[in-house]
Protein backbone atom coordinates (compact mmCIF):
# COMPACT_ATOMS: atom_id res chain seq x y z
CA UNK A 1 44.31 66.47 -13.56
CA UNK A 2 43.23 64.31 -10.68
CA UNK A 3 40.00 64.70 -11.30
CA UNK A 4 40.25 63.55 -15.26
CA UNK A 5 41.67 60.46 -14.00
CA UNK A 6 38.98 59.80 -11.68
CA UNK A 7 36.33 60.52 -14.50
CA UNK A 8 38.15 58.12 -17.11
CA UNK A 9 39.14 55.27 -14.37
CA UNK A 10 35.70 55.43 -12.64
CA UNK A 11 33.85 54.31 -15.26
CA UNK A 12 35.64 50.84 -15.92
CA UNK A 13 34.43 50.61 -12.56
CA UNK A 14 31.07 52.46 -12.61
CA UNK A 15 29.73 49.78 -15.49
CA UNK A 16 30.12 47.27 -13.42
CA UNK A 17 27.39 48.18 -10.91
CA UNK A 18 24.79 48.51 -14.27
CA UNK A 19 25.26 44.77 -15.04
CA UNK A 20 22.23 43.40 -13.23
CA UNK A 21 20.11 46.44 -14.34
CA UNK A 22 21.60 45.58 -18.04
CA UNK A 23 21.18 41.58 -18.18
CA UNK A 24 17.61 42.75 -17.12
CA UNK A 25 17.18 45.73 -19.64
CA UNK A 26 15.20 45.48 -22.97
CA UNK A 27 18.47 45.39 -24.61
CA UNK A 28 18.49 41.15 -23.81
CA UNK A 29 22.62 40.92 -23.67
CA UNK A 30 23.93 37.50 -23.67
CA UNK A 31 26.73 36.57 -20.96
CA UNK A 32 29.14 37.24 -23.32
CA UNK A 33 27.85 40.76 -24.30
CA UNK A 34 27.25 41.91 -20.91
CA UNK A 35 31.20 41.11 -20.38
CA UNK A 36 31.88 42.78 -24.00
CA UNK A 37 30.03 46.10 -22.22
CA UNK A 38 32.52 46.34 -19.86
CA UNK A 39 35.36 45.49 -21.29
CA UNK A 40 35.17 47.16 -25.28
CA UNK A 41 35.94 50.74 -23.19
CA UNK A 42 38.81 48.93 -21.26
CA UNK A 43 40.12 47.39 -24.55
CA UNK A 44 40.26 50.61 -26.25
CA UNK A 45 41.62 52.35 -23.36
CA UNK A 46 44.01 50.19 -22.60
CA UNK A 47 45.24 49.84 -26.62
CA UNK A 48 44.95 53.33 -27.69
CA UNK A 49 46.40 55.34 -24.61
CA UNK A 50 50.49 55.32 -25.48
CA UNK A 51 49.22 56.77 -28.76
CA UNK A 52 47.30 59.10 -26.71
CA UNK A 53 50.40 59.99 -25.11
CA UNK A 54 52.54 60.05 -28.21
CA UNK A 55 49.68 62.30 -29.43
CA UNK A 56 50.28 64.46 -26.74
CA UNK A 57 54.07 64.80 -26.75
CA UNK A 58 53.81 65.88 -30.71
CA UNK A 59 50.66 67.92 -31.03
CA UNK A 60 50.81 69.31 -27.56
CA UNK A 61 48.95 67.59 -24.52
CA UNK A 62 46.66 70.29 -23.15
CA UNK A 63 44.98 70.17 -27.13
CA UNK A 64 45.12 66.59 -26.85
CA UNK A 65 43.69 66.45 -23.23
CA UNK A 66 40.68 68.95 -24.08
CA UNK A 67 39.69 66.49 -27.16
CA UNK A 68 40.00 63.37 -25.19
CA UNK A 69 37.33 65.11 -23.03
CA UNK A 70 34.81 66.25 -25.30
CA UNK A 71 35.14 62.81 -27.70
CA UNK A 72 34.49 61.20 -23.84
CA UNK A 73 31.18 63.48 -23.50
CA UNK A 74 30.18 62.37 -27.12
CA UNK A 75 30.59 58.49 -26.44
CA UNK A 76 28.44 58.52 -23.12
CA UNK A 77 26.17 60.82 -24.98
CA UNK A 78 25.94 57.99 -27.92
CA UNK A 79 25.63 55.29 -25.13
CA UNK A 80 22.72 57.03 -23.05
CA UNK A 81 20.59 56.97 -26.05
CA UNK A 82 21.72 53.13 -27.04
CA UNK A 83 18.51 51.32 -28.76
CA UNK A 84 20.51 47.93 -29.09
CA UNK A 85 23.76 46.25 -27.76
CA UNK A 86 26.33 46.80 -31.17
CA UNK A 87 25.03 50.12 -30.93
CA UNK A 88 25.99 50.58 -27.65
CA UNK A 89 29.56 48.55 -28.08
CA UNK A 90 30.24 51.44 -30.77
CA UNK A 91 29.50 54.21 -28.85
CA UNK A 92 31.44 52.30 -25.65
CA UNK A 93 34.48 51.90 -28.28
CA UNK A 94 34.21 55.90 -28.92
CA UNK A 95 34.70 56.28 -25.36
CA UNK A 96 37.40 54.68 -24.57
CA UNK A 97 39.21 56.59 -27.33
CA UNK A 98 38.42 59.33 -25.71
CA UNK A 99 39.85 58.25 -22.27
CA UNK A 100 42.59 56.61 -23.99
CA UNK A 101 43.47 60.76 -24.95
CA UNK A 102 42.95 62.00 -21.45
CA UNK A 103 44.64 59.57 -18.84
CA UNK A 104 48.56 59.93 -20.34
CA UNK A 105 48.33 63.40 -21.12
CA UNK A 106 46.92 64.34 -17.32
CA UNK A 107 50.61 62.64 -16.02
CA UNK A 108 53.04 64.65 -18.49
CA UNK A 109 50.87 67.77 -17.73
CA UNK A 110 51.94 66.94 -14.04
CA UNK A 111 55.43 66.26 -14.86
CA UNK A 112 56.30 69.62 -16.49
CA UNK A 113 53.90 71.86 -14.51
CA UNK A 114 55.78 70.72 -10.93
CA UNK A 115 59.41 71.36 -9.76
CA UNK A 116 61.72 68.32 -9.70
CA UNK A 117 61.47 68.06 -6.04
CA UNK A 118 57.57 67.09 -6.17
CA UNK A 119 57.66 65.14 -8.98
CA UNK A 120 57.86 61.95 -6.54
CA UNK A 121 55.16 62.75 -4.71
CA UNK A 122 52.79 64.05 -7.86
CA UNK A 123 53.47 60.89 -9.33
CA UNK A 124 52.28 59.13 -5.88
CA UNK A 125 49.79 61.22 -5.62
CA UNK A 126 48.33 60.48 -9.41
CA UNK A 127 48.82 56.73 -9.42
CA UNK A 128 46.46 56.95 -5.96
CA UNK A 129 44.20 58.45 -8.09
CA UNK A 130 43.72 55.70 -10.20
CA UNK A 131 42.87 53.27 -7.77
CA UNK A 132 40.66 56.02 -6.26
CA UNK A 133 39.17 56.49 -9.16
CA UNK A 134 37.81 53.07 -9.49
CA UNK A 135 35.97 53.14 -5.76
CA UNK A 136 34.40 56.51 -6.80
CA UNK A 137 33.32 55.06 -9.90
CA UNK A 138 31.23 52.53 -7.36
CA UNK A 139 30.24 55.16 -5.00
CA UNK A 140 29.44 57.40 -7.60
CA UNK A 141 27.47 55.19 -10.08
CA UNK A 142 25.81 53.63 -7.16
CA UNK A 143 24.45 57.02 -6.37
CA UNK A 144 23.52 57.62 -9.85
CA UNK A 145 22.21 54.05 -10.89
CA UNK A 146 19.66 54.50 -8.17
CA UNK A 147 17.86 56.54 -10.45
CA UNK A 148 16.82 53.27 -12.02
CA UNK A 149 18.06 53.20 -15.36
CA UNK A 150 21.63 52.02 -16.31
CA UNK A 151 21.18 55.06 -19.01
CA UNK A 152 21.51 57.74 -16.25
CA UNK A 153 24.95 56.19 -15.53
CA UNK A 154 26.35 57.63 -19.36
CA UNK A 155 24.01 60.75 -19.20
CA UNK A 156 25.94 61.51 -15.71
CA UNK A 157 29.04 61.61 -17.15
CA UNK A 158 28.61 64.08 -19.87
CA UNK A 159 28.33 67.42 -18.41
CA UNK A 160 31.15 66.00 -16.10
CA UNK A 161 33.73 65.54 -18.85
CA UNK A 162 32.29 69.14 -20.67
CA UNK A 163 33.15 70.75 -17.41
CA UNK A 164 36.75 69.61 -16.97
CA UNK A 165 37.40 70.02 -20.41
CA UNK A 166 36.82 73.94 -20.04
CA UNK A 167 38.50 73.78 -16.81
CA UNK A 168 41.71 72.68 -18.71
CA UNK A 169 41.28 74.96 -21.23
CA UNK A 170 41.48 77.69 -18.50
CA UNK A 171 43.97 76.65 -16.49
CA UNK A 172 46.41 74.10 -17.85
CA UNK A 173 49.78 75.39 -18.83
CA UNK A 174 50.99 74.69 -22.62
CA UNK A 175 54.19 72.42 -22.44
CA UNK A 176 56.62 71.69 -24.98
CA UNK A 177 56.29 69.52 -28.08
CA UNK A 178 58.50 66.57 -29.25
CA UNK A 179 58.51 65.31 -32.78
CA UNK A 180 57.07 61.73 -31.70
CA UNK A 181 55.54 60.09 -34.51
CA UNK A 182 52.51 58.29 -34.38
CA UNK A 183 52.75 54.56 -35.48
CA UNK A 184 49.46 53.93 -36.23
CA UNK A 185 49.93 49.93 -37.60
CA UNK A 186 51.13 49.40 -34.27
CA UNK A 187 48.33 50.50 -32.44
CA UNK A 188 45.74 49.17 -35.52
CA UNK A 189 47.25 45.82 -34.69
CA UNK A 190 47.39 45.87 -31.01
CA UNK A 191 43.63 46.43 -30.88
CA UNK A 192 43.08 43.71 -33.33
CA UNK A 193 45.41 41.44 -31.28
CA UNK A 194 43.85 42.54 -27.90
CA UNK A 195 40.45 41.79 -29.10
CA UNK A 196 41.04 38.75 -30.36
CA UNK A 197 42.23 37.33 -27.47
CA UNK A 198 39.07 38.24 -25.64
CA UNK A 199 37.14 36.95 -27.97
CA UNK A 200 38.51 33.63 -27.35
CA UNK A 201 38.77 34.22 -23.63
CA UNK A 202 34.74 35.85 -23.82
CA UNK A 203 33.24 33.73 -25.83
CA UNK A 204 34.61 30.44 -24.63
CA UNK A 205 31.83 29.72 -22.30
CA UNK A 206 28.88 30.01 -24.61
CA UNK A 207 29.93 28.60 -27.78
CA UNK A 208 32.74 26.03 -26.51
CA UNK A 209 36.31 26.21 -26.01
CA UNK A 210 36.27 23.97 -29.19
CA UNK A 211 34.71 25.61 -31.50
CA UNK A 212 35.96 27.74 -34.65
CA UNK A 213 35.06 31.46 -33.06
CA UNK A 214 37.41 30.31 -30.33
CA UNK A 215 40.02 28.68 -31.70
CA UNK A 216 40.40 31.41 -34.84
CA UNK A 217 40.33 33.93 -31.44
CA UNK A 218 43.40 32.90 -29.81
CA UNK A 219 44.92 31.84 -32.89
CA UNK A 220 44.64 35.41 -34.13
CA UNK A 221 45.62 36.95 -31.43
CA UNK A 222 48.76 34.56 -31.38
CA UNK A 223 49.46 35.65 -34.90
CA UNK A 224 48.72 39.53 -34.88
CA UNK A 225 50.86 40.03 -31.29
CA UNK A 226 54.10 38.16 -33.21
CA UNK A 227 52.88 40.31 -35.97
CA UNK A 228 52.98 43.41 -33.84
CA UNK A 229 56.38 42.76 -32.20
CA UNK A 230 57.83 42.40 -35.93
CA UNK A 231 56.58 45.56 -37.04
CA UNK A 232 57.28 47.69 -33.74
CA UNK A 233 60.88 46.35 -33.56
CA UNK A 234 61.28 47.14 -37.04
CA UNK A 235 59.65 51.15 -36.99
CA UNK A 236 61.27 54.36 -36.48
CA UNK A 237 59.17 55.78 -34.15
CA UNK A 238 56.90 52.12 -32.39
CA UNK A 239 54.23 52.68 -30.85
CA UNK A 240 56.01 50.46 -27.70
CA UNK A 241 58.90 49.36 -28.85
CA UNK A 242 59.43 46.08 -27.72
CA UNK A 243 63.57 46.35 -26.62
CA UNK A 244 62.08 48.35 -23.56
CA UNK A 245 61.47 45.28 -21.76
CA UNK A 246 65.21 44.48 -21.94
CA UNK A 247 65.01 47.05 -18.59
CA UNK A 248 64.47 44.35 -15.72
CA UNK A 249 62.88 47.26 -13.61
CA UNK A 250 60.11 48.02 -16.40
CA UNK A 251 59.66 44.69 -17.35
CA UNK A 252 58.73 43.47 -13.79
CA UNK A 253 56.92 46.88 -12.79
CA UNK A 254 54.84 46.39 -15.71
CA UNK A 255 53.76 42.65 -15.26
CA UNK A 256 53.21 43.69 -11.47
CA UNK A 257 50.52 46.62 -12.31
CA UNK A 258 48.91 43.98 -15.04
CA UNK A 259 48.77 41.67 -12.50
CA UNK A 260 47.37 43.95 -9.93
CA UNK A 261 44.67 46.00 -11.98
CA UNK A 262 43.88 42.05 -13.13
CA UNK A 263 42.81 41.15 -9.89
CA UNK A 264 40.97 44.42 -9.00
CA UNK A 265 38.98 45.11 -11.40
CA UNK A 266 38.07 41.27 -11.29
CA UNK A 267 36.64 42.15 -8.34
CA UNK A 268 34.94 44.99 -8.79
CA UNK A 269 33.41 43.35 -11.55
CA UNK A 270 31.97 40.25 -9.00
CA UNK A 271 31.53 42.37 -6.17
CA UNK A 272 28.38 44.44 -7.63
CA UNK A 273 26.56 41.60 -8.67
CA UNK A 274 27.28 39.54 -5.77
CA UNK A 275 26.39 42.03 -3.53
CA UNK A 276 23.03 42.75 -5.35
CA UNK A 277 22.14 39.30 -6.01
CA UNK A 278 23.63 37.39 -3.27
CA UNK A 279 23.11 39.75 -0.37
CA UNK A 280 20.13 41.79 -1.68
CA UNK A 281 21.94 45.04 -1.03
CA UNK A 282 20.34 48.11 -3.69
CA UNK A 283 22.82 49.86 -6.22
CA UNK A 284 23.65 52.30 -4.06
CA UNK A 285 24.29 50.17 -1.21
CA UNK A 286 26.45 48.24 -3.39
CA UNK A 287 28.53 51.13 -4.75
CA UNK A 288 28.96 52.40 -1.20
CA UNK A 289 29.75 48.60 -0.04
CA UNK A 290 32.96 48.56 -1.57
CA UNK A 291 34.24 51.89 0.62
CA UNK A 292 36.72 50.04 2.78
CA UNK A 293 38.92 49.14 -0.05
CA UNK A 294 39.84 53.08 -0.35
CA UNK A 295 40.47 53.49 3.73
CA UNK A 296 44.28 52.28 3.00
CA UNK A 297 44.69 53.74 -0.44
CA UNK A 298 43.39 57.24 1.36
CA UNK A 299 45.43 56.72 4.01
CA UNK A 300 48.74 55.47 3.31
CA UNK A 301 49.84 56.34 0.09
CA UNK A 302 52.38 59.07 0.50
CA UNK A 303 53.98 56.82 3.42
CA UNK A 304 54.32 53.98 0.58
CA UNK A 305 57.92 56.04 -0.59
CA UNK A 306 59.09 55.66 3.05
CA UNK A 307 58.53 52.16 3.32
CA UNK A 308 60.32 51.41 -0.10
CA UNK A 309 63.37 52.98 1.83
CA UNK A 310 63.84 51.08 4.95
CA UNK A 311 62.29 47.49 3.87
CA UNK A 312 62.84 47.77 -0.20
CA UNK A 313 61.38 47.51 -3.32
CA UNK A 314 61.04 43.84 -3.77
CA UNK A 315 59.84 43.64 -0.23
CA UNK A 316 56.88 45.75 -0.41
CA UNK A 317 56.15 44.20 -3.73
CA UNK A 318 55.97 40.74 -2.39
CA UNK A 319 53.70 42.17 0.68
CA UNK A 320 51.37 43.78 -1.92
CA UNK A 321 50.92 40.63 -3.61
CA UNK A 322 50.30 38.59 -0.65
CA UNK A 323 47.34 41.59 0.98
CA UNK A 324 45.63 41.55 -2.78
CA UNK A 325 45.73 37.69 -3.24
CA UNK A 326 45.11 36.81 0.19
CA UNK A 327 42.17 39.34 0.25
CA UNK A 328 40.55 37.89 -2.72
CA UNK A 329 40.59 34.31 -1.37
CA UNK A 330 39.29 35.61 1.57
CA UNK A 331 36.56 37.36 -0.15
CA UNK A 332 36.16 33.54 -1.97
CA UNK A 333 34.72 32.62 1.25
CA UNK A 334 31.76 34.89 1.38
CA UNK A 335 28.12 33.77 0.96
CA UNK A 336 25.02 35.13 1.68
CA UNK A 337 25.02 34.39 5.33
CA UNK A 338 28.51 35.73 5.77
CA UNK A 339 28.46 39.52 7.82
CA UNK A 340 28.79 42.05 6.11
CA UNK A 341 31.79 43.04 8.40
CA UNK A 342 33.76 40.26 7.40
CA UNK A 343 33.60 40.69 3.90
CA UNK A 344 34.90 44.68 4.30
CA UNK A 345 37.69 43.46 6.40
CA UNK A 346 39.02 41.10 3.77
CA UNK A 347 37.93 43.95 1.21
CA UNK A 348 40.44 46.50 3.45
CA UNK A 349 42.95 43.66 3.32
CA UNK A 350 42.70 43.87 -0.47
CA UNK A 351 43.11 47.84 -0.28
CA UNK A 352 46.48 47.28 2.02
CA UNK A 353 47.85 45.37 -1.06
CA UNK A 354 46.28 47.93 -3.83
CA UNK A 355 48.07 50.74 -1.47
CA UNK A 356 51.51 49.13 -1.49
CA UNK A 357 51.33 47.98 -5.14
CA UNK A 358 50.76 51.17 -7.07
CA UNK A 359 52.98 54.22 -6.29
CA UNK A 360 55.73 51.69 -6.20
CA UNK A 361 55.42 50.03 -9.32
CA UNK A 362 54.43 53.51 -10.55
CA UNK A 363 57.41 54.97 -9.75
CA UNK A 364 59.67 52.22 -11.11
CA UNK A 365 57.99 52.45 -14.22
CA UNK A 366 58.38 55.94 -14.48
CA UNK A 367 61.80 56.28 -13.67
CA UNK A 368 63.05 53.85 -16.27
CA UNK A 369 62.46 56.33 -19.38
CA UNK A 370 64.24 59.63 -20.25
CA UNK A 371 61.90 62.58 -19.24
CA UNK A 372 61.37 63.20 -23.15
CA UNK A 373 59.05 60.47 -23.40
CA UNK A 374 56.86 60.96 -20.45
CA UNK A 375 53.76 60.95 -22.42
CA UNK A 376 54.75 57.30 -24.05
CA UNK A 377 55.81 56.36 -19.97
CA UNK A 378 52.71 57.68 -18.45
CA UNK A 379 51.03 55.85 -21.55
CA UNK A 380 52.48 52.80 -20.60
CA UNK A 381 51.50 52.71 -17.38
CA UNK A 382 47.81 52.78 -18.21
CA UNK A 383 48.59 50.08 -20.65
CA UNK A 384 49.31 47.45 -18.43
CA UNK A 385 46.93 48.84 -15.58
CA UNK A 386 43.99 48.84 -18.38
CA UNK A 387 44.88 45.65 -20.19
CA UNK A 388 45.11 44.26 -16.87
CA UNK A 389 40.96 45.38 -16.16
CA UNK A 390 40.29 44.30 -19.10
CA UNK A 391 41.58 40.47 -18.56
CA UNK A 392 40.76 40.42 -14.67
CA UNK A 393 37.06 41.31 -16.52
CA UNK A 394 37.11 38.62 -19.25
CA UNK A 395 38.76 36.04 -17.22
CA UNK A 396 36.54 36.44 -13.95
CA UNK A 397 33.54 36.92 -16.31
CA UNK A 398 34.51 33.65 -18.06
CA UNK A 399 35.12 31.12 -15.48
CA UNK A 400 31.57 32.87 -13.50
CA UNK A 401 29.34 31.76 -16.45
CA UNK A 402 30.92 28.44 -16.56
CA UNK A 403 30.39 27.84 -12.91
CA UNK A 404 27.41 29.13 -13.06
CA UNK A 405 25.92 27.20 -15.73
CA UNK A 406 27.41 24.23 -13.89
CA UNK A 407 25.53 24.59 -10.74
CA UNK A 408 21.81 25.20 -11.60
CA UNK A 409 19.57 22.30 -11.32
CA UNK A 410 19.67 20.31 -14.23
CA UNK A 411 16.35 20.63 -15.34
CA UNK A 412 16.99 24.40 -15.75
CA UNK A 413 19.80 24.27 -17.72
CA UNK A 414 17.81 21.67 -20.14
CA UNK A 415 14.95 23.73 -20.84
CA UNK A 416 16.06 27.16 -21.00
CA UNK A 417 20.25 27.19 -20.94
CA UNK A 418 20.42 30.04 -19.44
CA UNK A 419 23.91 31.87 -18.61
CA UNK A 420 22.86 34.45 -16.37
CA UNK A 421 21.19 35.32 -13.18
CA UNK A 422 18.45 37.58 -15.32
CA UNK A 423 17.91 34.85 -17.73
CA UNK A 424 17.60 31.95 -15.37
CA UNK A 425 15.12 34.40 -12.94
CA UNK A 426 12.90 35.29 -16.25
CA UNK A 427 12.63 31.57 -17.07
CA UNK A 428 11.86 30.34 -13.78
CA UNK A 429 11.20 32.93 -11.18
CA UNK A 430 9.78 30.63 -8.88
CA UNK A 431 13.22 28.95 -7.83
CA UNK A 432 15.34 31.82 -7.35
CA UNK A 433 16.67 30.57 -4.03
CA UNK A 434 18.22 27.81 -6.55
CA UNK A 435 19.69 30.52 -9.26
CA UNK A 436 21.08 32.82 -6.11
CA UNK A 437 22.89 29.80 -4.49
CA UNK A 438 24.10 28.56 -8.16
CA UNK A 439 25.31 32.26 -8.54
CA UNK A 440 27.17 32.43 -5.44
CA UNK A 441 29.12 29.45 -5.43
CA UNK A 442 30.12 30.54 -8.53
CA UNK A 443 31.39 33.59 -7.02
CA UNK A 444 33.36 32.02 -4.44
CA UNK A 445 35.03 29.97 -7.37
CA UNK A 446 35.81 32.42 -9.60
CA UNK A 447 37.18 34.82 -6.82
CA UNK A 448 39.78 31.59 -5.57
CA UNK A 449 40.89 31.53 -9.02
CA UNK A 450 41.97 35.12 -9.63
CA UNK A 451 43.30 34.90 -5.37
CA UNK A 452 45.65 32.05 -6.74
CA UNK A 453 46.23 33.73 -10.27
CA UNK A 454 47.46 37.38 -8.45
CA UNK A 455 49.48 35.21 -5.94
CA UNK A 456 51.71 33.19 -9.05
CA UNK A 457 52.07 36.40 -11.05
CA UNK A 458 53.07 37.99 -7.97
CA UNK A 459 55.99 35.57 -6.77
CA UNK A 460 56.63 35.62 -10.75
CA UNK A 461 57.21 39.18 -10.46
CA UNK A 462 59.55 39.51 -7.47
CA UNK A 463 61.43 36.88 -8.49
CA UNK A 464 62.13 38.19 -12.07
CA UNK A 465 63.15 41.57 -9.90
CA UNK A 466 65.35 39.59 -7.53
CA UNK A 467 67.21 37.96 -10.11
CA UNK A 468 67.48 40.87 -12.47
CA UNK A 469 70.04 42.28 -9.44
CA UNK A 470 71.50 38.81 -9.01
CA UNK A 471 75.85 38.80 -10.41
């Protein structure tokens, strides 16, 4: 099970690494579709997986597990062989359905298959996974990328998904069903809602925050989420039904892992391009260059439980926030003269946070829905920690092409408006000293901005929490 997670998280982070070799590729993406790339698996991952889990619960999750796998090995498959970028989208689309299948289903799997006495620690033990997943992602496509084609990072993944899907054909034990239904307008819409807003949040940079594809974005978005919440308060069986959130404990668990995965996989998304651009470090340097985030999350995540005990939850919730923000903004101050010792250091600060952060809010999460619906719970969780990607993606993405843009030489930017670091190095190769140090001060900027954005949503969270046990 640990091992599906790894697979299906590693990738959101894997992509990442194949952006340079992408913006370069014969393919020709704009700065918005490079970002699209990324984030159209996250999107569907993130929107499909309480279905998934629903899925799971009603047609049994070891069946629902296996086909998550193989639909995963079809959508790289599709993707390896990708002659243009909507082709590629599609086939990125089909795999996050898949993963959307497999990441619930490997929790509730956990949940019945262990005594009661474990189930604290399996649940510790899988929401380390996750964050694991996302440094072996960069280790592992790093490794794999060095091949020299973004394509061998897709091929890679197919026999790995075909070979865990037998192995939990073997070996997984058949749990019990629960008539769940499936509300399928619920998910239809929050896909369509969740894309929207992207789009708006994407696309802003490159055809103006003004403009009609914009505007109609977020004003679709703001129409099909109310739209959502009418019909999932009003269905039998919603996909999430909104009344959950009345729970103070999931309500603030849930904006704290958004918040979280936001600024993470924000980072993962900077970090491979800075470190390939801005420090000239190859693609396997650069997935092995983000290493010291895991040296916390490897070592201290089954002492997180004891900590919870003697200091408290909102306590070690408040110190997570402050490691991750903190460690961003000190990763803000990083250039291309900056050692490479003191960016892992902040980099290990972030980790200390990431460490703290997850099998807590995992656990409160968890423990706030009946054990019938531990498909939907599980579900939820990689909800928020998937949506979360998926905006620390856009957003960082977003305000790194402005900046960007912003800080090449004028003459540049008149001639050839370019809005990346492949498209301003084909147009004038002969000033890349200029594009690198226009690149990396939009780093730093962008980095600040999610810093300060995980710090507010942070103090927003404990607060909520503290008050929520207020008379």
């Amino acid at each position: 099970m640990c091992a599906c997670v790894v697979l299906v998280v590693g990738m959101v982070a894997a992509i990442n690494l194949a952006v340079p070799m992408l913006a370069a590729s014969a393919l020709h993406p704009s700065a918005s579709a490079l970002i699209w790339i990324v984030d159209t698996y996250v999107v569907f991952f993130a929107c499909l997986v309480i279905p998934g889990g629903a899925a799971g619960d009603r047609f049994g999750r070891k069946g629902i597990l296996v086909a998550g796998l193989v639909l995963f090995a079809v959508g790289a498959a599709l993707s390896t062989v990708a002659p243009n970028v909507p082709f590629l989208l599609g086939s990125r689309a089909i795999t996050g359905i898949g993963a959307a299948a497999v990441l619930p289903n490997t929790l509730a799997v956990l949940l019945h298959a262990v005594p009661a006495e474990r189930k604290g620690v399996t649940i510790a033990t899988w929401a380390s996974m996750t964050g694991i997943g996302g440094v072996v992602g960069n280790v592992g496509g790093g490794a794999v990328l060095s091949g020299g084609s973004w394509r061998w990072l897709f091929a890679a993944a197919v026999p790995v998904s075909l070979v865990l899907a037998a192995l939990v054909a073997r070996i997984t034990p058949v749990s019990a069903r629960h008539d769940r239904r499936i509300d399928v307008p619920g998910a239809i819409l929050l896909v369509g809602a969740s894309v929207a807003l992207l789009l708006g949040i994407v696309e802003g940079p490159e055809a103006g925050w003004g403009s009609p594809l914009v505007l109609t974005g977020f004003a679709c978005a703001a129409v099909l989420f109310a739209v959502w919440t009418l019909v999932e308060l009003k269905t039998k069986h919603p996909l999430l039904d909104p009344r959950l959130f009345r729970v103070p404990a999931l309500r603030s668990a849930s904006l704290g892992m958004t918040a979280i995965f936001f600024g993470m996989f924000a980072l993962f998304y900077v970090n491979a391009s800075f470190l390939q651009y801005g420090k000239g470090f190859s693609v396997l340097l650069t997935g092995l260059g983000i290493i010291p985030l895991t040296i916390p999350v490897i070592a201290g995540a089954r002492q997180v439980g004891r900590l919870v005990q003697r200091i408290g939850l909102d306590a070690v919730i408040a110190i997570a926030f402050v490691f991750v923000g903190g460690g961003l903004i000190g990763l803000s101050t990083s250039d291309a003269s900056t050692p490479y010792a003191v960016y892992a250091a902040w980099l290990v600060a972030t980790g200390i946070g990431v460490t703290l952060a997850l099998p807590t809010l995992s656990g409160a999460i968890s423990g706030s829905l009946p054990p019938a619906q531990a498909g939907v719970g599980a579900g939820l969780q990689a909800t928020t920690r998937e949506f979360g990607s998926a905006l620390g993606v856009a957003v960082i993405g977003t305000v790194l092409t402005g900046r960007f843009v912003s800080g090449l030489p004028p003459d540049l930017r008149a001639s050839h408006d370019p809005h990346t670091v492949a498209q301003a190095l084909a147009a004038a190769p002969g000033r890349a000293p200029e594009v690198i140090s226009a690149f990396v001060s939009s780093t730093s900027t962008a980095l600040r901005v999610i810093g300060i954005s995980v710090l507010v949503l942070g103090a927003l969270v404990v607060l909520q929490s503290r008050l929520s046990r207020s008379p």
